[in-house]
Protein backbone atom coordinates (compact mmCIF):
# COMPACT_ATOMS: atom_id res chain seq x y z
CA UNK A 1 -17.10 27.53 -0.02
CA UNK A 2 -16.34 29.80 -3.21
CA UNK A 3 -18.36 28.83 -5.89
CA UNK A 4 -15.07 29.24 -8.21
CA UNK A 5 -13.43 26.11 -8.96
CA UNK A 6 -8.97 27.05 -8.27
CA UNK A 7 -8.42 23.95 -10.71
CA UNK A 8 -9.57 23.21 -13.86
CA UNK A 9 -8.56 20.72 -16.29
CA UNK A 10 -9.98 19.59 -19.60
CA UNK A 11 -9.59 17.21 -22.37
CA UNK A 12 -5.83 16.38 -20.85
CA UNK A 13 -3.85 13.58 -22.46
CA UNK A 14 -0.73 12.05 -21.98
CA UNK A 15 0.63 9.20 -23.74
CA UNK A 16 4.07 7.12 -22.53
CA UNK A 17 5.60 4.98 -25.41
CA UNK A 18 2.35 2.17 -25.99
CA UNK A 19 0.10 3.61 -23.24
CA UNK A 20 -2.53 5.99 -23.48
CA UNK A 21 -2.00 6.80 -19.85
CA UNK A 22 -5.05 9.69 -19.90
CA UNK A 23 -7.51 10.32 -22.52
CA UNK A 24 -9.79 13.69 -22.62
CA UNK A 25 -9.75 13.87 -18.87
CA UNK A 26 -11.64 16.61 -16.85
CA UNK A 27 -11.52 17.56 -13.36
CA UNK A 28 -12.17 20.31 -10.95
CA UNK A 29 -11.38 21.35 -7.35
CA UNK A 30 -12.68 24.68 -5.20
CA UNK A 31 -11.36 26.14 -2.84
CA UNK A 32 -12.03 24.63 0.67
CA UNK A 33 -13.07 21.05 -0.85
CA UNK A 34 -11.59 17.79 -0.08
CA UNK A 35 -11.76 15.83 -3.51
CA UNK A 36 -11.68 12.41 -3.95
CA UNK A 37 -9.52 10.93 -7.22
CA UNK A 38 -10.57 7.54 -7.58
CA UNK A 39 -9.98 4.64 -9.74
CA UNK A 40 -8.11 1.04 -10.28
CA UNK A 41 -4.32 1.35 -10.29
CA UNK A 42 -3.20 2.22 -14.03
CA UNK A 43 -6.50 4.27 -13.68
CA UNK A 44 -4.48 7.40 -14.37
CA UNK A 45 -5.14 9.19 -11.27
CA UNK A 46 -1.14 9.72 -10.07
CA UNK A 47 -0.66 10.97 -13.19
CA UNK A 48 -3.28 13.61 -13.79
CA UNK A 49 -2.13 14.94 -10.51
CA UNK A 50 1.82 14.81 -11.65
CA UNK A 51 0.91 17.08 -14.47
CA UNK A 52 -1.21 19.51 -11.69
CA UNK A 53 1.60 19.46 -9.87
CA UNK A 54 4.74 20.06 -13.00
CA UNK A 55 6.22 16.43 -12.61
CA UNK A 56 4.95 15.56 -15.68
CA UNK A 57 3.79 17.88 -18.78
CA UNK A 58 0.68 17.30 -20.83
CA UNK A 59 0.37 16.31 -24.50
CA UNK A 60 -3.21 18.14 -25.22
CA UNK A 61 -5.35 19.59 -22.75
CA UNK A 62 -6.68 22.91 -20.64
CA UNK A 63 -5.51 23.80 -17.63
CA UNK A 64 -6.04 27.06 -15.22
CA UNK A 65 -5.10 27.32 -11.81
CA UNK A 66 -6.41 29.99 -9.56
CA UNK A 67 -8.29 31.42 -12.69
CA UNK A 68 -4.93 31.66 -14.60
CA UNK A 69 -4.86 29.45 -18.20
CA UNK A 70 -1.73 27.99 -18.10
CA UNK A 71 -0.67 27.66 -21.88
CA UNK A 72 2.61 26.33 -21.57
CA UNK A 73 3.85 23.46 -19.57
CA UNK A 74 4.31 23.97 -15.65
CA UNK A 75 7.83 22.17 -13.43
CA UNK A 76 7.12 21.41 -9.99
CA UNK A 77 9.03 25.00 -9.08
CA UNK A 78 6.59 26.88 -11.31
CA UNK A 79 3.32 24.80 -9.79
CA UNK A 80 4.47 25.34 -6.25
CA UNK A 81 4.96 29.28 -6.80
CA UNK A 82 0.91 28.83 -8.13
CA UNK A 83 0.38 27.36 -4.79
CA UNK A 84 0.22 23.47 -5.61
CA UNK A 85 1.80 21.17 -3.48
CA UNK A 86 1.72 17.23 -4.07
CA UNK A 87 2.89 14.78 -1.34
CA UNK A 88 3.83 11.37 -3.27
CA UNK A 89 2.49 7.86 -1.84
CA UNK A 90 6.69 7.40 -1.33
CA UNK A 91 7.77 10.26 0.86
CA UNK A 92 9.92 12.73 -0.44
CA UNK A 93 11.91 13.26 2.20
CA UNK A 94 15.64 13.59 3.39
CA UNK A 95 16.26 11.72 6.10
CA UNK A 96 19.79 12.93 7.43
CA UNK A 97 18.18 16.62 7.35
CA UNK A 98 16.19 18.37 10.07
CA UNK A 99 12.20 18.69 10.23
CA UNK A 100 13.23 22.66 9.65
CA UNK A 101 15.39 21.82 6.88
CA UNK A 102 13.26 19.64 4.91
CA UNK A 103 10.53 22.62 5.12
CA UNK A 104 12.83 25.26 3.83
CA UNK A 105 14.68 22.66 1.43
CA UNK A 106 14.82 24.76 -1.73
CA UNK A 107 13.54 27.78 0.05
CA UNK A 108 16.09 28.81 2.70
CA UNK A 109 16.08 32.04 4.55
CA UNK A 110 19.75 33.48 4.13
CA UNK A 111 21.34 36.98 4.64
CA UNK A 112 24.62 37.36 2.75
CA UNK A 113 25.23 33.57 1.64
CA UNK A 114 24.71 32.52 5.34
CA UNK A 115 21.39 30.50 6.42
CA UNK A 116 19.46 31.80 8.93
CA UNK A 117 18.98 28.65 11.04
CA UNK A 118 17.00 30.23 14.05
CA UNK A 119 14.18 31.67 11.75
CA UNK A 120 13.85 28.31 10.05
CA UNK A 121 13.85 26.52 13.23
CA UNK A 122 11.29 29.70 14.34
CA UNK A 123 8.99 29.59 11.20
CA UNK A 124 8.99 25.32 11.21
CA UNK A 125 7.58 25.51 14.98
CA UNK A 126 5.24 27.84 14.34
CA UNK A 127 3.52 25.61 11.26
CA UNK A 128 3.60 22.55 13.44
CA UNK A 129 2.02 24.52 16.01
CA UNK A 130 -0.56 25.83 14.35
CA UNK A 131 -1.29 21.89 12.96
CA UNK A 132 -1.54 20.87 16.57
CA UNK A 133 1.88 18.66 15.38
CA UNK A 134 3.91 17.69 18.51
CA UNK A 135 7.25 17.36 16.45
CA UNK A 136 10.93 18.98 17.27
CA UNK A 137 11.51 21.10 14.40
CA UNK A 138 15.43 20.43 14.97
CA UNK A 139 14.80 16.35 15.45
CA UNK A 140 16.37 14.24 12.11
CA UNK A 141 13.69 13.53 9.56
CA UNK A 142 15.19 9.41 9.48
CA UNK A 143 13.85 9.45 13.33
CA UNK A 144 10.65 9.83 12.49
CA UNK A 145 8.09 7.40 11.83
CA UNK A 146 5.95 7.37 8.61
CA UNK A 147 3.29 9.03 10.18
CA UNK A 148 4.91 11.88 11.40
CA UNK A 149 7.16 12.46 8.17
CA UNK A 150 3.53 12.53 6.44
CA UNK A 151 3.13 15.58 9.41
CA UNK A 152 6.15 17.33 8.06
CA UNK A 153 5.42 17.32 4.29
CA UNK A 154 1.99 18.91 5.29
CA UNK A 155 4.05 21.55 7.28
CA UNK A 156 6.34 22.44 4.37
CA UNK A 157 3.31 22.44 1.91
CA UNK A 158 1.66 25.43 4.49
CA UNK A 159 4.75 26.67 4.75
CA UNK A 160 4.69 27.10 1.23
CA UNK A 161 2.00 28.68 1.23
CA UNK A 162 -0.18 26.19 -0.64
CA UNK A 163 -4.02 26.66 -1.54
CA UNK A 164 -3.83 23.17 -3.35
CA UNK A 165 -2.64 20.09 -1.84
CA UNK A 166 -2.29 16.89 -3.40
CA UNK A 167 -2.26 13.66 -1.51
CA UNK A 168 -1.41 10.49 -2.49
CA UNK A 169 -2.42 7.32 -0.63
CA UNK A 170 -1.42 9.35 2.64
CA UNK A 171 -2.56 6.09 4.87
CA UNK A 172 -0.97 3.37 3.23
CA UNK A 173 1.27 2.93 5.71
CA UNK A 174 0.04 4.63 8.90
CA UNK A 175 -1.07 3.15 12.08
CA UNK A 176 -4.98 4.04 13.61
CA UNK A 177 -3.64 6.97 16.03
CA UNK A 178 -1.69 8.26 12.91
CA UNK A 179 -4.66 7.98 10.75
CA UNK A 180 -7.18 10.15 13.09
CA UNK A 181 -4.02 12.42 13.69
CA UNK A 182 -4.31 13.04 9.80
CA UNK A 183 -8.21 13.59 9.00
CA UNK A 184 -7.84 16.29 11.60
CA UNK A 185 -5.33 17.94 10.25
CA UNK A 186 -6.93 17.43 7.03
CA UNK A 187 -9.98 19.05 8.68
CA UNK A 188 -7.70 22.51 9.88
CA UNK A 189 -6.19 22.36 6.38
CA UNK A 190 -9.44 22.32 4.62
CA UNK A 191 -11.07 25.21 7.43
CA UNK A 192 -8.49 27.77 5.78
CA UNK A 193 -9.41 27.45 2.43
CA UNK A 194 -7.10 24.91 0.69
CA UNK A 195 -8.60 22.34 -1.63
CA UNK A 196 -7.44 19.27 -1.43
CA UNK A 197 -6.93 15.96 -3.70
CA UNK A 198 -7.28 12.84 -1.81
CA UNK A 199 -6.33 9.45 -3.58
CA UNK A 200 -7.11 6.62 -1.42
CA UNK A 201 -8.05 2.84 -2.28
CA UNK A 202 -9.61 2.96 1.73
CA UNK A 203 -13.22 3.67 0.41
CA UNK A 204 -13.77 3.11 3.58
CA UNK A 205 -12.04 6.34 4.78
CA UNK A 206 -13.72 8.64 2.29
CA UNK A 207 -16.68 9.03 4.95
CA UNK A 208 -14.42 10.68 7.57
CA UNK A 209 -13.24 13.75 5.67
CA UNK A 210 -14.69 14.10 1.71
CA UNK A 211 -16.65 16.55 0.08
CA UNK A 212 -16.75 15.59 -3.48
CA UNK A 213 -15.90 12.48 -5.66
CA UNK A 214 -14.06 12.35 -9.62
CA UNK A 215 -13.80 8.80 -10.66
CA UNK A 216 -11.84 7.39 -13.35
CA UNK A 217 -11.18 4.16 -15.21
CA UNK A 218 -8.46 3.12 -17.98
CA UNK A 219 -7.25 6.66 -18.42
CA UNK A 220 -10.67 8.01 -18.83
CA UNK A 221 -12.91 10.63 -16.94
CA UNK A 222 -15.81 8.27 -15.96
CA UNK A 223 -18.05 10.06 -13.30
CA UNK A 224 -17.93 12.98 -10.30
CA UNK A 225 -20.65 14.13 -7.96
CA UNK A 226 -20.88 14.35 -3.97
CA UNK A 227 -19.44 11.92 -2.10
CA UNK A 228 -23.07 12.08 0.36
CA UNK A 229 -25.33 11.56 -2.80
CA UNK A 230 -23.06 8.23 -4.49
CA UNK A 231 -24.14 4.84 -2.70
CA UNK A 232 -20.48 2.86 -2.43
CA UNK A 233 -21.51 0.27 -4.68
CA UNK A 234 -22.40 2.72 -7.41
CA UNK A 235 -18.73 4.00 -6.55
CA UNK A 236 -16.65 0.77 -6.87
CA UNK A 237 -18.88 0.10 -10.23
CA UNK A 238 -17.47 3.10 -12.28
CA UNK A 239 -13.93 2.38 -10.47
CA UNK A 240 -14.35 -1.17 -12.31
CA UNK A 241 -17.08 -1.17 -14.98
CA UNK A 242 -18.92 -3.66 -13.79
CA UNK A 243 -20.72 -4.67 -10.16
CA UNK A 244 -18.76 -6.57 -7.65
CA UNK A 245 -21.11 -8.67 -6.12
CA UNK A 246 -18.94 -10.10 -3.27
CA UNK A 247 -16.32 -8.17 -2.02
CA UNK A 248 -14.89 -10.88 -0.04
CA UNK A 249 -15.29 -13.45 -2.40
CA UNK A 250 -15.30 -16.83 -0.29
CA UNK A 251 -15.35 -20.65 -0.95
CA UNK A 252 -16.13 -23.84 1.14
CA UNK A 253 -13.43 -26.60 1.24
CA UNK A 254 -13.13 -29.77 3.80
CA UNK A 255 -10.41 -28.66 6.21
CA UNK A 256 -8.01 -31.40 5.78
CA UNK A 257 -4.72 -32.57 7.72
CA UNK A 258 -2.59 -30.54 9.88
CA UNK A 259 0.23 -29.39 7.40
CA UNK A 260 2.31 -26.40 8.97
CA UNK A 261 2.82 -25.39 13.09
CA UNK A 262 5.11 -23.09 14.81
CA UNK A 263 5.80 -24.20 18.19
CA UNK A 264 6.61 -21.47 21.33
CA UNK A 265 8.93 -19.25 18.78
CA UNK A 266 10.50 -16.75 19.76
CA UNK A 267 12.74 -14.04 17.69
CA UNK A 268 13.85 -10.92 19.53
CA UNK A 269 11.70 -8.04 21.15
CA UNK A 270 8.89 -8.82 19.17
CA UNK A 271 8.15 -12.70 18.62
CA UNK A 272 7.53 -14.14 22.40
CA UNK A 273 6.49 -17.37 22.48
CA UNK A 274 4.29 -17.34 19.44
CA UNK A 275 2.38 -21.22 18.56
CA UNK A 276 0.18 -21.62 15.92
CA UNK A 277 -0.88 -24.17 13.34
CA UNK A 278 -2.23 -24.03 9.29
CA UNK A 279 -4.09 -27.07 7.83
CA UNK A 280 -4.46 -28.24 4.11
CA UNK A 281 -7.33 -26.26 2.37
CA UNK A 282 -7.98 -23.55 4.86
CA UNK A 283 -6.86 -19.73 4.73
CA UNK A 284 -5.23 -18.62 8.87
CA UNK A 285 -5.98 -15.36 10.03
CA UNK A 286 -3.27 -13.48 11.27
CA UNK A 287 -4.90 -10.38 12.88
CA UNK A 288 -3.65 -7.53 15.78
CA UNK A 289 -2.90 -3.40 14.97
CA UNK A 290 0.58 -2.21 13.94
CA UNK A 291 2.98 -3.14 15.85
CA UNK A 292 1.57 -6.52 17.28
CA UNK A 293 4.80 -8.46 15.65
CA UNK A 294 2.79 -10.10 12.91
CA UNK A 295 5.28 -9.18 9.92
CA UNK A 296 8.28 -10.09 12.71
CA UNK A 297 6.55 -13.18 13.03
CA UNK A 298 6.20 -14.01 9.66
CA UNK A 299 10.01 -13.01 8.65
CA UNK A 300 11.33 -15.41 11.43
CA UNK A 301 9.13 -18.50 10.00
CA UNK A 302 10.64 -17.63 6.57
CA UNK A 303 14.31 -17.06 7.97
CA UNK A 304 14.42 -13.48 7.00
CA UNK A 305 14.76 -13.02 10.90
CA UNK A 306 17.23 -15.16 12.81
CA UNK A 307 15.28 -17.47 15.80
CA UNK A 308 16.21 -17.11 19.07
CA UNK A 309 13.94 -20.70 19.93
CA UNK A 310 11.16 -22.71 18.97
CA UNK A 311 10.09 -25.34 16.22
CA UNK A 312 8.85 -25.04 13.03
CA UNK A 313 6.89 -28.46 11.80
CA UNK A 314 6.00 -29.06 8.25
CA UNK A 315 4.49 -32.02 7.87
CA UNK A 316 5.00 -33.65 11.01
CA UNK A 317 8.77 -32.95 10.66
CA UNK A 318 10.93 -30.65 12.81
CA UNK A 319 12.68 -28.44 9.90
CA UNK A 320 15.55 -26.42 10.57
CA UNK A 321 15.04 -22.83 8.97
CA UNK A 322 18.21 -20.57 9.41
CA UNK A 323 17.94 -18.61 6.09
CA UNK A 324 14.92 -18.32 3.30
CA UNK A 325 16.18 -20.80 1.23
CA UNK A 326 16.21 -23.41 4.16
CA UNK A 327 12.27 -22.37 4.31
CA UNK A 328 11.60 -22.34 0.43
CA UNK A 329 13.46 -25.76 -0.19
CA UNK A 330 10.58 -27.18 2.72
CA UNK A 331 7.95 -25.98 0.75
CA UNK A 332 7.37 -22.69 3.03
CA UNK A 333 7.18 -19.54 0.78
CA UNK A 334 6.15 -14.96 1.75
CA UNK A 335 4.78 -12.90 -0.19
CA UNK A 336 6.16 -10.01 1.86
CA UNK A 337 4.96 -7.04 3.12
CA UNK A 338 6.77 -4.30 1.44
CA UNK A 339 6.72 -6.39 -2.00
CA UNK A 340 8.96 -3.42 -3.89
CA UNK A 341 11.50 -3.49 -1.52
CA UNK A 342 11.74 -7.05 -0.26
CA UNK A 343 9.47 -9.03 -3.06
CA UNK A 344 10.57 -7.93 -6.42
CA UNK A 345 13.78 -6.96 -8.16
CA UNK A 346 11.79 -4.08 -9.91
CA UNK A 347 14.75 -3.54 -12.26
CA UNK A 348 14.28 -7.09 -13.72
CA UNK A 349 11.76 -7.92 -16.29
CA UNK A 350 8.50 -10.01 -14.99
CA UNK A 351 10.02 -13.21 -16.36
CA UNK A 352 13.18 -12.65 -14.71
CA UNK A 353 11.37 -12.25 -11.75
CA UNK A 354 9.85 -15.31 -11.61
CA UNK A 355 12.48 -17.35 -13.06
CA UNK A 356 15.03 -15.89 -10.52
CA UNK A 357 13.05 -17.79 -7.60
CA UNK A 358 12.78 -21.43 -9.57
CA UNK A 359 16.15 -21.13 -10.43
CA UNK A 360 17.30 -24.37 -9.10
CA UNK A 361 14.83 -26.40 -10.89
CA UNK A 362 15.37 -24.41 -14.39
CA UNK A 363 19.33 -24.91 -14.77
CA UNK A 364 20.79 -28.14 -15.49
CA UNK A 365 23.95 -29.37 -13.62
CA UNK A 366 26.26 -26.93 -15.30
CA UNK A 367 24.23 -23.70 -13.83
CA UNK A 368 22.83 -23.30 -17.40
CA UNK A 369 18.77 -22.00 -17.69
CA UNK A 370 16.38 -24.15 -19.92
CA UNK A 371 14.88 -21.58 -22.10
CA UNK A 372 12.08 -23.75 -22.53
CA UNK A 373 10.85 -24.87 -18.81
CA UNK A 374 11.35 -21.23 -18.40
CA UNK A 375 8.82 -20.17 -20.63
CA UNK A 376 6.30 -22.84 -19.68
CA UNK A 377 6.49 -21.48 -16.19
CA UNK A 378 6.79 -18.42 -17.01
CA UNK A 379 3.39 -18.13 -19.47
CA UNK A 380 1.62 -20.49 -16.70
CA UNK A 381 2.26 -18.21 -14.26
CA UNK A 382 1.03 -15.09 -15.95
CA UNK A 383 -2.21 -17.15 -17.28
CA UNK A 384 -3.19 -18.44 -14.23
CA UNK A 385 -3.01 -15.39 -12.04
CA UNK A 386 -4.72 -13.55 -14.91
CA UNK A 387 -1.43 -10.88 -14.97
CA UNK A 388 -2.17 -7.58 -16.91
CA UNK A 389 1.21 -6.87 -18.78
CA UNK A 390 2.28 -6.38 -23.20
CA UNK A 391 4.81 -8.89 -22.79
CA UNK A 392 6.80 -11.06 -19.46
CA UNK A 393 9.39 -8.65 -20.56
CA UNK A 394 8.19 -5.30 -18.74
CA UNK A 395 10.34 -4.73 -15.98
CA UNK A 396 8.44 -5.15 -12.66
CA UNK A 397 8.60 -1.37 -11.90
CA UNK A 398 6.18 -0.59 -14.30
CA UNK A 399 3.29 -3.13 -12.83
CA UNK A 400 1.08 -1.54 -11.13
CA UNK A 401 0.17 -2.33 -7.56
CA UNK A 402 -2.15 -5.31 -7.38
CA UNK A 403 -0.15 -6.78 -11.07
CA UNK A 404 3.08 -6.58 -8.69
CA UNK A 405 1.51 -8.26 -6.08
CA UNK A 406 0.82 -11.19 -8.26
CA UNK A 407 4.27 -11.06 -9.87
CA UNK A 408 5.40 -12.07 -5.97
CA UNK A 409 3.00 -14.70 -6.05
CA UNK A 410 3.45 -15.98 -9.10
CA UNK A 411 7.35 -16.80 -8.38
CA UNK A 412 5.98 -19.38 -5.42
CA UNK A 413 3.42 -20.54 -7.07
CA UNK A 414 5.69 -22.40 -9.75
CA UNK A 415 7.36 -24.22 -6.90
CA UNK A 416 4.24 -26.43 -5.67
CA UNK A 417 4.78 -24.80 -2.38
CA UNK A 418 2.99 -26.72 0.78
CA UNK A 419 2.45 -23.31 2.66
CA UNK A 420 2.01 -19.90 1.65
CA UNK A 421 2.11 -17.26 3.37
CA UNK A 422 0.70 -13.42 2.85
CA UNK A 423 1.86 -10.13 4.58
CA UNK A 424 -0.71 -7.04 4.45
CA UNK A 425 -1.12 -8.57 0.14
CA UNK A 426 -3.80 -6.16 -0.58
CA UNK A 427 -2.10 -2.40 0.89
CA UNK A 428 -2.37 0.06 -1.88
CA UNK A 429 -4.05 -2.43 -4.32
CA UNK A 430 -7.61 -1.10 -6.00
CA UNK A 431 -10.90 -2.98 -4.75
CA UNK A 432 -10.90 -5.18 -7.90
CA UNK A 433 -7.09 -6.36 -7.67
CA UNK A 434 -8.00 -7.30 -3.85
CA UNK A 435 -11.07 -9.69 -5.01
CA UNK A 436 -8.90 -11.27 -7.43
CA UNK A 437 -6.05 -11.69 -4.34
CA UNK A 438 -8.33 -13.16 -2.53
CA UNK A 439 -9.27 -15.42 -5.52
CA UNK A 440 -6.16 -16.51 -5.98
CA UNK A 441 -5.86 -17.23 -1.82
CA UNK A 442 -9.00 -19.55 -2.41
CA UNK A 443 -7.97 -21.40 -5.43
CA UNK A 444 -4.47 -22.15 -3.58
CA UNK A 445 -7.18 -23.40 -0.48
CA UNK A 446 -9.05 -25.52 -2.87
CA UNK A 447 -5.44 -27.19 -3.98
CA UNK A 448 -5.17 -28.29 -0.38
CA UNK A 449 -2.17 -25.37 0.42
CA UNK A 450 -2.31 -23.87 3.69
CA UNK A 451 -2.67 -20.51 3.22
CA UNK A 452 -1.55 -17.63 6.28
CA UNK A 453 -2.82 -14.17 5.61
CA UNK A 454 -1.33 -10.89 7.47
CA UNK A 455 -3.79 -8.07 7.70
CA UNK A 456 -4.32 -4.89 9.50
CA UNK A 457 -8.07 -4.71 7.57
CA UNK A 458 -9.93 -6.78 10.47
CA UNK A 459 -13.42 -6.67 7.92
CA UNK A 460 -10.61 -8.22 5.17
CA UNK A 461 -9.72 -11.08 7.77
CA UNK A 462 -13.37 -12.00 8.72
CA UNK A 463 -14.24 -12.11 4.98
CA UNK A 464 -11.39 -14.10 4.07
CA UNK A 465 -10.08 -16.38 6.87
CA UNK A 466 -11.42 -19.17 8.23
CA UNK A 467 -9.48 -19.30 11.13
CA UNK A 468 -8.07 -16.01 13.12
CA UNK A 469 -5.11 -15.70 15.50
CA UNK A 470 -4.83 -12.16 16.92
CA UNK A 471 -1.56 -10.75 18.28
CA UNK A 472 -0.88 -8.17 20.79
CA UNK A 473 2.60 -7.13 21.65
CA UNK A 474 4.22 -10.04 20.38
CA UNK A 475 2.04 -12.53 21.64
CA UNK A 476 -0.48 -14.77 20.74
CA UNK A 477 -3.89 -13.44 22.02
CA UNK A 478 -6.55 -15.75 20.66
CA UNK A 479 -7.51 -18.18 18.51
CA UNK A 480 -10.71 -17.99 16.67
CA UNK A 481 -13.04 -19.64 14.67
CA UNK A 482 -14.00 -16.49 11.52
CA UNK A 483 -18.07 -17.90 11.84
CA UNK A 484 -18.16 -17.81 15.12
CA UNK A 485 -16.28 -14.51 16.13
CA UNK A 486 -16.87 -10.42 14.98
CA UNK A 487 -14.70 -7.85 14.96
CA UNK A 488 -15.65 -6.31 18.36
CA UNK A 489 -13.87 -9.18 20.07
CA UNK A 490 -10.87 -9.46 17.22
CA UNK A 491 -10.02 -5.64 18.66
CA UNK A 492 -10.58 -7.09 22.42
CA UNK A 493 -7.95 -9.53 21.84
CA UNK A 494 -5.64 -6.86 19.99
CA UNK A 495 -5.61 -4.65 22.85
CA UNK A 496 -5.93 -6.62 25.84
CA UNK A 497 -2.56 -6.68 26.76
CA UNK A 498 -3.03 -8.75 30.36
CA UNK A 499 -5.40 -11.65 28.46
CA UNK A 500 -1.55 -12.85 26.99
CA UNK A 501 -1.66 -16.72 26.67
CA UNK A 502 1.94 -17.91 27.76
């Protein structure tokens, strides 16, 4: 590894109207490094990296890249032709193209106005096999799964020729297989010289594949060094600014009656015969890999999904759920998995957010708000789940992750809702935004709601849960008591595909 660093930034700022998103930040990467960027969300980590990469320009600040001072401000065309290539946490993709044209987008080969198809097609193979990728580069993007369209963004960042590549939360949303496939491409990447930024809130992962860590808190360079020489609590200290002494902060409660069950349901390919049960002041388990048919599960409880059979019970009454209003009206509420997308209106301000979802109990008979119940929930809400925000009139956009994920919360949690239930809450969150999710999970325990929590994290579900139900292929493995199990026999269960209980 050259001595030389290819980046180096210093004393960057960058304010947005009221934020001081980055103040006097440094950083450097050589060549042939994998770099950690860590740090809460709203640390400023995305967007040091957008101004590395041209999306965004810098107010003050050094920068030079491959030895070269940049003095004026660089567009993503400009920082790709310097060789830096950044592949967002929300793939930047187009999915009606080919694999071959999303690597050439921007950068076709043409002869006299015409494309040259068949050296695109040539050029695309020959970067995917020279990853070890086992992708058609003539198959449609929108057929891919996540993991592989994280594959093709690493091709057309070779392709490119890039000798800095930035990446994102690449994991967020890939399954085990996909995960190894990536570290070892990560590893070929790395072998030929390119540094590479890795932001990740898996500190977990950071063993498998990094050199070297920068850390930074409230839009401040805090601390770098190796990654082999920094003890993870002395990490997740500078990330916060302050030593989190339980990591899966947990609280003892009398169980008390049986509140919630789901009796032999079954919705489509991927809900067969599925029976559990949730009880007042306990936290259920919901464990099994991708794929398992936990979220489908948890969509056909809410009546996101349409059931095919089965009973839902709330309170010793059969309940008839055919849409999520049916559910939310029986005290039944999700906190959904892909909270942009199917949790928030992230166009809406905070307080329209959760107003939208109590909107039967704020208007009066002729459909018309009360200003002031609104408010009272609305400044409840925020106080109680500790929400970071100016005012309840930020749109929802502008949250970051773990504030978001209590924005979804927060809209239930004004309903006195009997059961609550969580789907993967903590992806993409920062370690200190997951203790306070769990927080929250155990204060709603302690209020006697039954709580069901989603998660792919197995050491998340033993640290949380009380009780564990593990899924395989769209069935109900196991049922376990947390105290009495590990996570040895949690993946036994996961896998086991001929231990099904009908």
């Amino acid at each position: 590894m050259s001595n030389e660093y290819i980046v180096e930034m210093k004393n960057i700022t960058k304010t947005f109207p009221g934020v001081k998103a980055l103040d006097n930040v440094s950083f450097h990467l050589k060549s042939g490094q994998v770099m950690a960027l860590l740090g809460e969300n709203g640390a400023g980590k995305s967007t040091l990296m957008k101004i590395l990469s041209g999306v965004y320009t810098r107010d003050e600040g050094y920068l030079k890249i491959f030895g070269e001072e940049i003095k004026g401000n660089l567009t993503p065309k400009s920082a790709q032709e310097l060789g830096v290539s950044i592949i967002h946490q929300e793939l930047n993709m187009c999915a009606h193209l080919t694999v071959a044209e999303n690597i050439f987008l921007g950068k076709e080969i043409h002869s006299k106005g015409l494309l040259k198809d068949k050296e695109m097609v040539k050029r695309s193979r020959a970067v995917l096999e020279r990853l070890k990728i086992d992708i058609n580069p003539k198959a449609i993007v929108g057929s891919l799964g996540v993991g592989q369209q994280q594959m093709v963004e690493i091709a057309k960042a070779l392709e490119s020729n890039a000798k800095v590549l930035i990446m994102d939360e690449p994991t967020s949303a890939l399954t085990t297989k996909e995960i190894e496939d990536l570290f070892r491409i990560i590893r070929e990447v790395k072998s030929r010289g390119c540094g590479i930024v890795y932001i990740s809130h898996r500190l977990e992962e950071l063993q498998h594949i990094v050199d070297y860590v920068t850390i930074m808190r409230d839009g401040k360079y805090i601390a770098e060094g190796e990654f082999k020489q920094l003890p993870m609590p002395k990490i997740i200290s500078h990330m916060v600014g302050r030593e989190i002494t339980e990591q899966f902060p947990r609280v003892k409660t009398q169980r008390g009656k049986k509140i919630f069950s789901v009796k032999n349901l079954n919705a489509g390919r991927m809900v067969r015969n599925v029976s559990l049960e949730a009880y007042e002041g306990e936290i259920l388990g919901i464990a099994g890999l991708m794929g398992a048919g936990r979220t489908e599960t948890t969509r056909a409880i809410f009546g996101v999904d349409h059931k095919d059979s089965g009973e839902i019970i709330v309170q010793d009454e059969v309940v008839d759920i055919s849409c999520p209003m049916d559910a939310i009206k029986h005290g039944i509420v999700l906190a959904p998995e892909d909270r942009k997308k199917d949790g928030l209106c992230t166009k809406l301000s905070v307080r329209e957010n959760i107003a939208l979802a109590n909107l039967d109990e704020l208007c009066n008979k002729s459909g018309v708000v009360n200003r002031k119940r609104e408010k009272e929930i609305v400044e409840k809400a925020i106080s109680n789940l500790k929400i970071k925000l100016p005012t309840s009139e930020v749109n929802a956009a502008s949250l970051s992750g773990g504030n978001q994920q209590k924005v979804v919360v927060a809209k239930w949690l004004a309903r006195n809702s009997k059961v609550v239930i969580f789907d993967e809450p903590t992806r993409g969150i920062d370690v200190a935004a997951k203790v306070e999710i769990y927080n929250i999970m155990n204060t709603l325990k302690q209020s006697g709601i039954a709580v069901i929590f989603v998660s792919s994290e197995m050491p998340e579900v033993l640290g949380v849960s009380d009780r564990i139900v593990v899924m395989c292929d769209g069935k109900v493995t196991g049922s376990l008591i947390t105290e009495e199990t590990n996570q040895e026999e949690i993946l036994q269960l996961a896998t086991k595909f001929e231990n099904k209980i009908d």
